[in-house]
C-alpha atoms as a PDB file:
ATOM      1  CA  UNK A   1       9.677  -6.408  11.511  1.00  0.00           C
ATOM      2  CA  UNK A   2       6.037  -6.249   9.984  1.00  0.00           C
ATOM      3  CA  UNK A   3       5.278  -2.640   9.602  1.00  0.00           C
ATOM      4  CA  UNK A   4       1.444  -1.785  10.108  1.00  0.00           C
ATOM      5  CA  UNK A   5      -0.082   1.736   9.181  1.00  0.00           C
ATOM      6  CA  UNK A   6      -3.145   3.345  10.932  1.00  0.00           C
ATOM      7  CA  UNK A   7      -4.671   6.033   9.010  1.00  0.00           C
ATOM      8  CA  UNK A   8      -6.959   7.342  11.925  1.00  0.00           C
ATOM      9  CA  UNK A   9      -8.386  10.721  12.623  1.00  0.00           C
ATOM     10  CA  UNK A  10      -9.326   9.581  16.336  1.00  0.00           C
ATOM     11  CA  UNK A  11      -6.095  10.140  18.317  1.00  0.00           C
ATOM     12  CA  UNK A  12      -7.499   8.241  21.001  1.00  0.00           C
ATOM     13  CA  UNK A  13      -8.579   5.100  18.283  1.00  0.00           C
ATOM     14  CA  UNK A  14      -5.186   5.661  16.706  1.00  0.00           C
ATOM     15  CA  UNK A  15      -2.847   5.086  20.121  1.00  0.00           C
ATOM     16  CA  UNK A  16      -5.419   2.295  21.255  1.00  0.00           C
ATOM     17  CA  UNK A  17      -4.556   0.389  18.136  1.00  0.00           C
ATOM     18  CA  UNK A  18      -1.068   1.185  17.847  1.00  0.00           C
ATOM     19  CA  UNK A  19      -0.638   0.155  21.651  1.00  0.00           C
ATOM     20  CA  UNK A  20      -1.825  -3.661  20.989  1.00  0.00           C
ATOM     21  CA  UNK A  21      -0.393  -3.731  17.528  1.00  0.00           C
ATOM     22  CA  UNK A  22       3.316  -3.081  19.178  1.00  0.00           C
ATOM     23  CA  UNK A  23       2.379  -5.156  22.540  1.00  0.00           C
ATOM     24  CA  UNK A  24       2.013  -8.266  19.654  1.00  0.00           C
ATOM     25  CA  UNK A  25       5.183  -7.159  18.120  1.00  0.00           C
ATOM     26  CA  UNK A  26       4.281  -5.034  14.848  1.00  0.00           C
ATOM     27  CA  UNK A  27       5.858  -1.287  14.112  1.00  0.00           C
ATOM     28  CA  UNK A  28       3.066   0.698  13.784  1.00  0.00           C
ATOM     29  CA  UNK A  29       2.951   4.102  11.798  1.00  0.00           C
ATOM     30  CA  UNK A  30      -0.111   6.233  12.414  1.00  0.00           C
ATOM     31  CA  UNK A  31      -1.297   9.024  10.039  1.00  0.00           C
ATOM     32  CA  UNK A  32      -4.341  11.069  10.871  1.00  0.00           C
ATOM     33  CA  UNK A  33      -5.439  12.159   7.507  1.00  0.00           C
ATOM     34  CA  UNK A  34      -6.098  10.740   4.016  1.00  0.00           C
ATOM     35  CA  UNK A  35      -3.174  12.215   2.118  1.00  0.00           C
ATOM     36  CA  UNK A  36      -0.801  11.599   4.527  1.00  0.00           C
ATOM     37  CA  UNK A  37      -1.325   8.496   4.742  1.00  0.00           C
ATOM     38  CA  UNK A  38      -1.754   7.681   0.674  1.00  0.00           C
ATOM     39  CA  UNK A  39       1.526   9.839   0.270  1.00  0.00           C
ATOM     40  CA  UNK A  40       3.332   7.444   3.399  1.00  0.00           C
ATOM     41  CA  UNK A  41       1.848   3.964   1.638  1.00  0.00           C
ATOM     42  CA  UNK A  42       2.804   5.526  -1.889  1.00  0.00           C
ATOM     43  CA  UNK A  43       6.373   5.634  -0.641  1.00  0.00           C
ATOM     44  CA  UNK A  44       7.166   3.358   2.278  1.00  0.00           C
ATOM     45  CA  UNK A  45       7.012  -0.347   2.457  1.00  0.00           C
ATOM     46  CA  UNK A  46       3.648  -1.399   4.640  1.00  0.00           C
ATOM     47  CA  UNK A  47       2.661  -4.767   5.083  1.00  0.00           C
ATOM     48  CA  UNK A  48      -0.885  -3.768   6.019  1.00  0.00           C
ATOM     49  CA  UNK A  49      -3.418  -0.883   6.182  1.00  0.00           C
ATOM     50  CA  UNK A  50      -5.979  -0.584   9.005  1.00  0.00           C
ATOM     51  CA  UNK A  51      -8.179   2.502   7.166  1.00  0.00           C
ATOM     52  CA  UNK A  52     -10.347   4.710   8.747  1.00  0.00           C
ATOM     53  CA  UNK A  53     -13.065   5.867   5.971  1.00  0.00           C
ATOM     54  CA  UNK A  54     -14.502   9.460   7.549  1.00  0.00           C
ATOM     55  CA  UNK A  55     -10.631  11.398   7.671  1.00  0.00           C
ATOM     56  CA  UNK A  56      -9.768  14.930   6.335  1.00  0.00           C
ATOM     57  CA  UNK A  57      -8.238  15.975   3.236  1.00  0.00           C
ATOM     58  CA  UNK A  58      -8.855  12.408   1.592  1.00  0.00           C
ATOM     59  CA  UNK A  59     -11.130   9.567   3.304  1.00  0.00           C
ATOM     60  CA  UNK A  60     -10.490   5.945   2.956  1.00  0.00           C
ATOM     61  CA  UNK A  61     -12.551   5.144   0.169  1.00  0.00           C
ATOM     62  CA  UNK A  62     -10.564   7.115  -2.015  1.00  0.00           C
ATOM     63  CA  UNK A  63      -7.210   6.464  -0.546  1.00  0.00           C
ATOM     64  CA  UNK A  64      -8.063   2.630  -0.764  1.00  0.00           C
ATOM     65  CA  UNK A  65      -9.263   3.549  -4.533  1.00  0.00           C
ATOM     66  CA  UNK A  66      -5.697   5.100  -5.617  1.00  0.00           C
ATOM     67  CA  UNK A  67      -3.459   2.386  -3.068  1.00  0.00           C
ATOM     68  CA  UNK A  68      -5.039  -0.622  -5.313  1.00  0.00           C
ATOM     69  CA  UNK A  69      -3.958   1.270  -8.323  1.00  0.00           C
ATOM     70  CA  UNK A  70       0.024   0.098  -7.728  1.00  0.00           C
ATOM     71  CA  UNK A  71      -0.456  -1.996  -4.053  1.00  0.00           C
ATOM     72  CA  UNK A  72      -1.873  -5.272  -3.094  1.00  0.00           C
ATOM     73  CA  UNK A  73      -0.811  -5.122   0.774  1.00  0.00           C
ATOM     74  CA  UNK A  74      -4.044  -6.013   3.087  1.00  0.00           C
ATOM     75  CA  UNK A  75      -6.102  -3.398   4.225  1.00  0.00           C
ATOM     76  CA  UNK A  76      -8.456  -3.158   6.943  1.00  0.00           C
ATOM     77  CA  UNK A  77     -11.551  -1.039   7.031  1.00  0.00           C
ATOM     78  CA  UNK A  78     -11.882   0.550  10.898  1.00  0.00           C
ATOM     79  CA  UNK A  79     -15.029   2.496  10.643  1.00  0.00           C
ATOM     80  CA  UNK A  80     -18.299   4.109  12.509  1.00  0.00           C
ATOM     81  CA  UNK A  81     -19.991   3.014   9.615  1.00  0.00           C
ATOM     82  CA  UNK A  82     -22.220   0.202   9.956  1.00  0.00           C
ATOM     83  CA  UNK A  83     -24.659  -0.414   7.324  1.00  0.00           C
ATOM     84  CA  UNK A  84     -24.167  -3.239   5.317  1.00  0.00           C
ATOM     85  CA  UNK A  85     -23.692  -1.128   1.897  1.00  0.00           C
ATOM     86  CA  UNK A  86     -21.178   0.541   4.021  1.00  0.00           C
ATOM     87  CA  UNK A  87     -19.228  -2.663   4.424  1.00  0.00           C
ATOM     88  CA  UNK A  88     -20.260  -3.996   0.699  1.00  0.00           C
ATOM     89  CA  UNK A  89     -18.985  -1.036  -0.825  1.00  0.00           C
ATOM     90  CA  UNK A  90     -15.601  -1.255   1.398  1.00  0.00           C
ATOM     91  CA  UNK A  91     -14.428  -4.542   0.402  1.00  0.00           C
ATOM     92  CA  UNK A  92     -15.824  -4.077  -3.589  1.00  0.00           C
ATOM     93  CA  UNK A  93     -13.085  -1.260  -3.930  1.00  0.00           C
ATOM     94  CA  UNK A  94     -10.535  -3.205  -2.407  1.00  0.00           C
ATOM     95  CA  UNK A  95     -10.886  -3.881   1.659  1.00  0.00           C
ATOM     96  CA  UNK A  96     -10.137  -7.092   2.470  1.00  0.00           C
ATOM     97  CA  UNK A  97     -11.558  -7.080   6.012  1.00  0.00           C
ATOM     98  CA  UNK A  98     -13.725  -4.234   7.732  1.00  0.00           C
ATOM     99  CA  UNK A  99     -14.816  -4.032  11.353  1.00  0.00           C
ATOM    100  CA  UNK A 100     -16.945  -1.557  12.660  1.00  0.00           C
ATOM    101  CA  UNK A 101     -16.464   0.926  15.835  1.00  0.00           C
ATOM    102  CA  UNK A 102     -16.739   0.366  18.577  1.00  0.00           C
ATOM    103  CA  UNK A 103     -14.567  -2.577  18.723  1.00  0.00           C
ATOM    104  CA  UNK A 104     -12.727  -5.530  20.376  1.00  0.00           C
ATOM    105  CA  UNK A 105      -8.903  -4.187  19.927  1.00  0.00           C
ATOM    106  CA  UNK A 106      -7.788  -7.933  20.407  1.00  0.00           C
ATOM    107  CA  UNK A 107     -10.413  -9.409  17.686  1.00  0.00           C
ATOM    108  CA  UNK A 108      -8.774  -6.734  15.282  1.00  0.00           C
ATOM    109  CA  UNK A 109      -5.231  -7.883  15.993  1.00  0.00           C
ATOM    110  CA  UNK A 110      -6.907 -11.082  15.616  1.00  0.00           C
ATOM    111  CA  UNK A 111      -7.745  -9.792  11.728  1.00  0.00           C
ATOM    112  CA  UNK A 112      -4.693  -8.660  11.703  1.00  0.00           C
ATOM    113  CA  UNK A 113      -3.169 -11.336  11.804  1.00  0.00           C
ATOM    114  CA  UNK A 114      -5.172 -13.603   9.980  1.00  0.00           C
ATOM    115  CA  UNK A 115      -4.948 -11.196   6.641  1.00  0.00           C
ATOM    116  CA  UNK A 116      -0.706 -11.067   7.246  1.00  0.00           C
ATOM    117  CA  UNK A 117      -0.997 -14.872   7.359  1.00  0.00           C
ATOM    118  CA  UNK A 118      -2.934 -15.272   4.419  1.00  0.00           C
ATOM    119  CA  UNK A 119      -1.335 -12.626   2.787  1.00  0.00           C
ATOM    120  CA  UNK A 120       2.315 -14.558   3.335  1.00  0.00           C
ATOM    121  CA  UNK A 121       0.872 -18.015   1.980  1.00  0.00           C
ATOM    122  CA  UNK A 122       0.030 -16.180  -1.070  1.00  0.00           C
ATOM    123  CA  UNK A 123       3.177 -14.724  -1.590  1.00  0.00           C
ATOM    124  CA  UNK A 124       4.593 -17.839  -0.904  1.00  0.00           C
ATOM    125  CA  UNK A 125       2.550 -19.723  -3.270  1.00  0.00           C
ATOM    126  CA  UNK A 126       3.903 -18.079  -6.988  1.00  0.00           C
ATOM    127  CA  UNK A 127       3.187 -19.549  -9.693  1.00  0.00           C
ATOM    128  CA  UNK A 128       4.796 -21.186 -12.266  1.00  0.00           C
ATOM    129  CA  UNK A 129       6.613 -19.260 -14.898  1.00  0.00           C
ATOM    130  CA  UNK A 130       4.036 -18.486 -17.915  1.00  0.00           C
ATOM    131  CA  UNK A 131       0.997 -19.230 -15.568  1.00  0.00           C
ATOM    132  CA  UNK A 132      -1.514 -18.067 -18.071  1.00  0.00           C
ATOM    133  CA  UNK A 133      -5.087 -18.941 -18.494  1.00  0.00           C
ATOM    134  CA  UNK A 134      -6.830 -18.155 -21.939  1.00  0.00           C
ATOM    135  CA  UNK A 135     -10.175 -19.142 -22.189  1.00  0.00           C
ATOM    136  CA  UNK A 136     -11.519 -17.794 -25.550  1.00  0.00           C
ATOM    137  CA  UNK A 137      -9.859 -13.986 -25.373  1.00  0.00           C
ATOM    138  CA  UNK A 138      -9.716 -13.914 -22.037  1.00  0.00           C
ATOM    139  CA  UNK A 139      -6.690 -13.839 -20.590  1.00  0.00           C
ATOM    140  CA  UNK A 140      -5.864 -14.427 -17.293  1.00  0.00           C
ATOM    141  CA  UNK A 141      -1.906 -13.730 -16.268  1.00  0.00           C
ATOM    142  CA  UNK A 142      -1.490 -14.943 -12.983  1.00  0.00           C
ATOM    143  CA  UNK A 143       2.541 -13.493 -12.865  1.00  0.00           C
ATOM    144  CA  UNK A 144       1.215 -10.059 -13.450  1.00  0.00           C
ATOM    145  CA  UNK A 145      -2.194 -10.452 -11.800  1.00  0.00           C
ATOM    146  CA  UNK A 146      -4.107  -9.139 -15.092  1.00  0.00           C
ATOM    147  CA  UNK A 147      -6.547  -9.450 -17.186  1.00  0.00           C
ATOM    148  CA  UNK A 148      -6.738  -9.147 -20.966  1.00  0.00           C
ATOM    149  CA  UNK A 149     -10.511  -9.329 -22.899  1.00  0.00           C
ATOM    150  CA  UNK A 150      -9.668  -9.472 -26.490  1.00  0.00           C
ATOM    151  CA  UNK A 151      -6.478  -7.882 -26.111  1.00  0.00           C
ATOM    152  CA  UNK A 152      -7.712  -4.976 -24.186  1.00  0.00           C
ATOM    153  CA  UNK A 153      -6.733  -4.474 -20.529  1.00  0.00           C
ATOM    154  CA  UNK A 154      -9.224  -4.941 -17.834  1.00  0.00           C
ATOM    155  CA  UNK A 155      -8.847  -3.018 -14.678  1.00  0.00           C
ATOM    156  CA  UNK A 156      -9.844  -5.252 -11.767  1.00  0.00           C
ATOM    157  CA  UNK A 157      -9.625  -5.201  -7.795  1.00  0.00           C
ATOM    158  CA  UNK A 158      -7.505  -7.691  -6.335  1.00  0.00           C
ATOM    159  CA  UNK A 159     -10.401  -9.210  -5.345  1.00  0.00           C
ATOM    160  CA  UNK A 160     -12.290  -9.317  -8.409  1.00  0.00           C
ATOM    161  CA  UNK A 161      -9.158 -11.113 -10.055  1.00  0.00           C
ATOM    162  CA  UNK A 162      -8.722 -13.795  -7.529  1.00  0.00           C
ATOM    163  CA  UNK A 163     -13.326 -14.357  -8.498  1.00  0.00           C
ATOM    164  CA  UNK A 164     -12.361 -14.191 -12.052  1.00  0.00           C
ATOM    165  CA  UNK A 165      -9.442 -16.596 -11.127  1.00  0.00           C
ATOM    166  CA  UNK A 166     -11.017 -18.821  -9.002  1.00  0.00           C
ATOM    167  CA  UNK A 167     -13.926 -19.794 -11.484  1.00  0.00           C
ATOM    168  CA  UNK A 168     -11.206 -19.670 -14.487  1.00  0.00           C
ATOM    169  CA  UNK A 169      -9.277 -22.328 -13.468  1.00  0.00           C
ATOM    170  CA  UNK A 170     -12.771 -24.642 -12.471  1.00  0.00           C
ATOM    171  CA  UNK A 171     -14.736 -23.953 -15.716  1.00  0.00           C
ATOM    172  CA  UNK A 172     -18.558 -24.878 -15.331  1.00  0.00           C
ATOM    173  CA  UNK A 173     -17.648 -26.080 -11.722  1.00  0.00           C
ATOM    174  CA  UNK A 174     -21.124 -24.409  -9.775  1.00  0.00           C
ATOM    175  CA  UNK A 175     -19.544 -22.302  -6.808  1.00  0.00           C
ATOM    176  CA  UNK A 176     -21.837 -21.092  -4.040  1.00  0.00           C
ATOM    177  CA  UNK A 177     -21.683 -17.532  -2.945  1.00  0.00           C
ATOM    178  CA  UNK A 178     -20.375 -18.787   0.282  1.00  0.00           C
ATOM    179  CA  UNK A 179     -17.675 -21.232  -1.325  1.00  0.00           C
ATOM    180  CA  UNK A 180     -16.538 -18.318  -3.360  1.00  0.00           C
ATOM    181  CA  UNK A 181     -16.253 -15.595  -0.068  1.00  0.00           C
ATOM    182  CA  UNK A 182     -14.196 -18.329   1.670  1.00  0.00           C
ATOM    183  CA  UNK A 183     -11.680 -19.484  -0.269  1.00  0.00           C
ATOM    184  CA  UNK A 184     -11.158 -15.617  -1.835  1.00  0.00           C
ATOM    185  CA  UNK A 185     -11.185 -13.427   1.482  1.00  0.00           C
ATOM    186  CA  UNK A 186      -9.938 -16.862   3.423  1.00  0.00           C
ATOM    187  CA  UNK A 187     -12.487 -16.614   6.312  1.00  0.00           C
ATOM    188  CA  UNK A 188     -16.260 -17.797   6.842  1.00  0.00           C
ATOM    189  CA  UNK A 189     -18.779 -14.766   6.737  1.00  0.00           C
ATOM    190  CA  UNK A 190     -22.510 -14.284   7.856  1.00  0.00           C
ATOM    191  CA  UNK A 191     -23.214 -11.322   5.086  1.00  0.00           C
ATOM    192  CA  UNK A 192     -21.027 -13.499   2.225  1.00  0.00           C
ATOM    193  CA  UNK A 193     -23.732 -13.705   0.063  1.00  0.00           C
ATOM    194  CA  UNK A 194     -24.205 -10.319  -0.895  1.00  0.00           C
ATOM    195  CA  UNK A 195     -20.696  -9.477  -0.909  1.00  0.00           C
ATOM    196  CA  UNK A 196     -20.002 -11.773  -3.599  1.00  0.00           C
ATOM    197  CA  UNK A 197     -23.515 -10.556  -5.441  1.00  0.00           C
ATOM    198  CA  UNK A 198     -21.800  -7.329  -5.621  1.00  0.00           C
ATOM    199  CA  UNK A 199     -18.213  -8.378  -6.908  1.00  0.00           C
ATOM    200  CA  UNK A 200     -19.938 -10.716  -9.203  1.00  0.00           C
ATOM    201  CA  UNK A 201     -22.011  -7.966 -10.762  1.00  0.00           C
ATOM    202  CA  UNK A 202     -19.435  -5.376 -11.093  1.00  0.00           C
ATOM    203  CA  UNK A 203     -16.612  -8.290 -12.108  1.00  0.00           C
ATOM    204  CA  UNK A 204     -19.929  -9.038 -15.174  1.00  0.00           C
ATOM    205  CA  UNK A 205     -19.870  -5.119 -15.898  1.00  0.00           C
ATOM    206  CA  UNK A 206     -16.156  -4.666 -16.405  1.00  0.00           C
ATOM    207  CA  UNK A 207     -15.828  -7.841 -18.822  1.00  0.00           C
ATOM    208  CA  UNK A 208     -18.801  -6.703 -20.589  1.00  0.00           C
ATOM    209  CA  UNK A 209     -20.645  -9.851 -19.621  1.00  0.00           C
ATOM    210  CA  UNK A 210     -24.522  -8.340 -20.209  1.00  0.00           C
ATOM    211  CA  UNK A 211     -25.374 -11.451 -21.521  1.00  0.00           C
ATOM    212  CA  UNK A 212     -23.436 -13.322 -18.729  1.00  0.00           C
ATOM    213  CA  UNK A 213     -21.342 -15.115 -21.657  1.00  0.00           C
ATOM    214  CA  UNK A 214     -18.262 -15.638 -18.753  1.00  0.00           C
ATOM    215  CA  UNK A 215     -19.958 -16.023 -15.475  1.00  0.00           C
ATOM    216  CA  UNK A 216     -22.842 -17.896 -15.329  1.00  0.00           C
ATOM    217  CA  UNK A 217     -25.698 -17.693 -12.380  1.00  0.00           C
ATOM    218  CA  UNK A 218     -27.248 -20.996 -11.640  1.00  0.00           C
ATOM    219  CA  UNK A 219     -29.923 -19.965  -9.855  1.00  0.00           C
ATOM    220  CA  UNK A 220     -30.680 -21.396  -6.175  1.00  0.00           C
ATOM    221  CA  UNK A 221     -26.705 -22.834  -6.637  1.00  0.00           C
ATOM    222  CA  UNK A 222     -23.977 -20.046  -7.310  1.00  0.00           C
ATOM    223  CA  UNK A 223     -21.569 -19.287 -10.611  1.00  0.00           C
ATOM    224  CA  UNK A 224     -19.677 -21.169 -12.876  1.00  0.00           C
ATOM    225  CA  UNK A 225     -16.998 -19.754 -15.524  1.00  0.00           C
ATOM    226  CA  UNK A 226     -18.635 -20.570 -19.061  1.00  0.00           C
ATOM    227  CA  UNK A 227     -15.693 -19.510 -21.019  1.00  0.00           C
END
């Protein structure tokens, strides 16, 4: 059975999702602070996350920061906030989705299910043995998910990988912003633009790209790997 967790300070929020998690078949775990929950995720198996950000002892942000350090599993931000930094900053440290409160409980089991589904055809989808790309000391290993710049690790989010990735394996190919935000998060998005913008800038700042040597803008059009 897919297990869910719900970090959630809200009681109230917390049983309203668990309730139409379990009525569409999931076990649901609910933890309603920070550390409990990193300490449950650290040790359990979960096959998603749905993440409040404002909890006690740790809030999502960070929790989200220290899961991506070992865990790929999808996670959901559920959150009262609503600007659009708020939701930019979310998925740039590792959120795949995030919905803000108050919400339709069915359109998040919707999300739900939509990240497990993608989630499963990626799992599903492994690559060959020795799937490496190297494109001039960059080295992209898509077994381990990692990235090597002159043989020196590169720490990336899962979603900065599957950018990197994405325009790796299409050099000089000219992606739109909203091409990219599709086929990496897998769903069509009215603020995609600025999403990627953001990923894009801090995918340049952890390759060292100041001189965008990798990832090229063509202005007006998108990115292209230049590697």
């Amino acid at each position: 059975m897919v297990k869910i967790l719900v970090a959630e300070d809200d009681e109230h929020i917390a049983q309203l999702v668990a309730m139409h998690l379990e009525q569409e078949g999931y076990s649901v775990i609910v933890k309603h602070d920070g550390l409990t929950a990193l300490q449950y995720a650290s040790n359990h198996h979960v096959d998603l996350i749905i993440m409040d950000i404002m909890m006690p002892e740790l809030d999502g942000l960070e929790v989200t920061k220290k899961l991506r350090e070992h865990h790929s599993m999808p996670i959901i931000f559920l959150s009262a906030k609503t600007t659009d930094m708020d939701k930019i900053t979310g998925l740039v440290i590792g959120a795949d989705d995030y919905m803000t409160k108050p919400f339709n409980p069915m359109e998040l089991v919707a999300r739900v299910n939509a990240q497990l589904r993608r989630y499963r055809l990626l799992a599903r989808s492994e690559p060959a043995e020795g799937a490496v790309l190297d494109r001039n000391g960059l080295r992209i290993d898509m077994d381990t998910r990692s990235v090597q710049l002159y043989d020196r690790e590169v720490e990336l989010t899962p979603k900065e990988f599957d950018i990197l990735l994405l325009l790796a394996q299409h050099p000089r190919k000219v992606f739109s912003t909203e091409n990219i935000f599709v086929q990496v998060w897998g769903e069509t998005y009215m603020e995609s633009a600025n999403t990627v913008m953001v990923h894009i800038r801090t995918l340049r700042k952890k390759l060292g790209d100041d001189k965008n040597k990798w990832i090229k803008t063509v202005w007006g059009v998108g990115y292209s790997f230049n590697g």
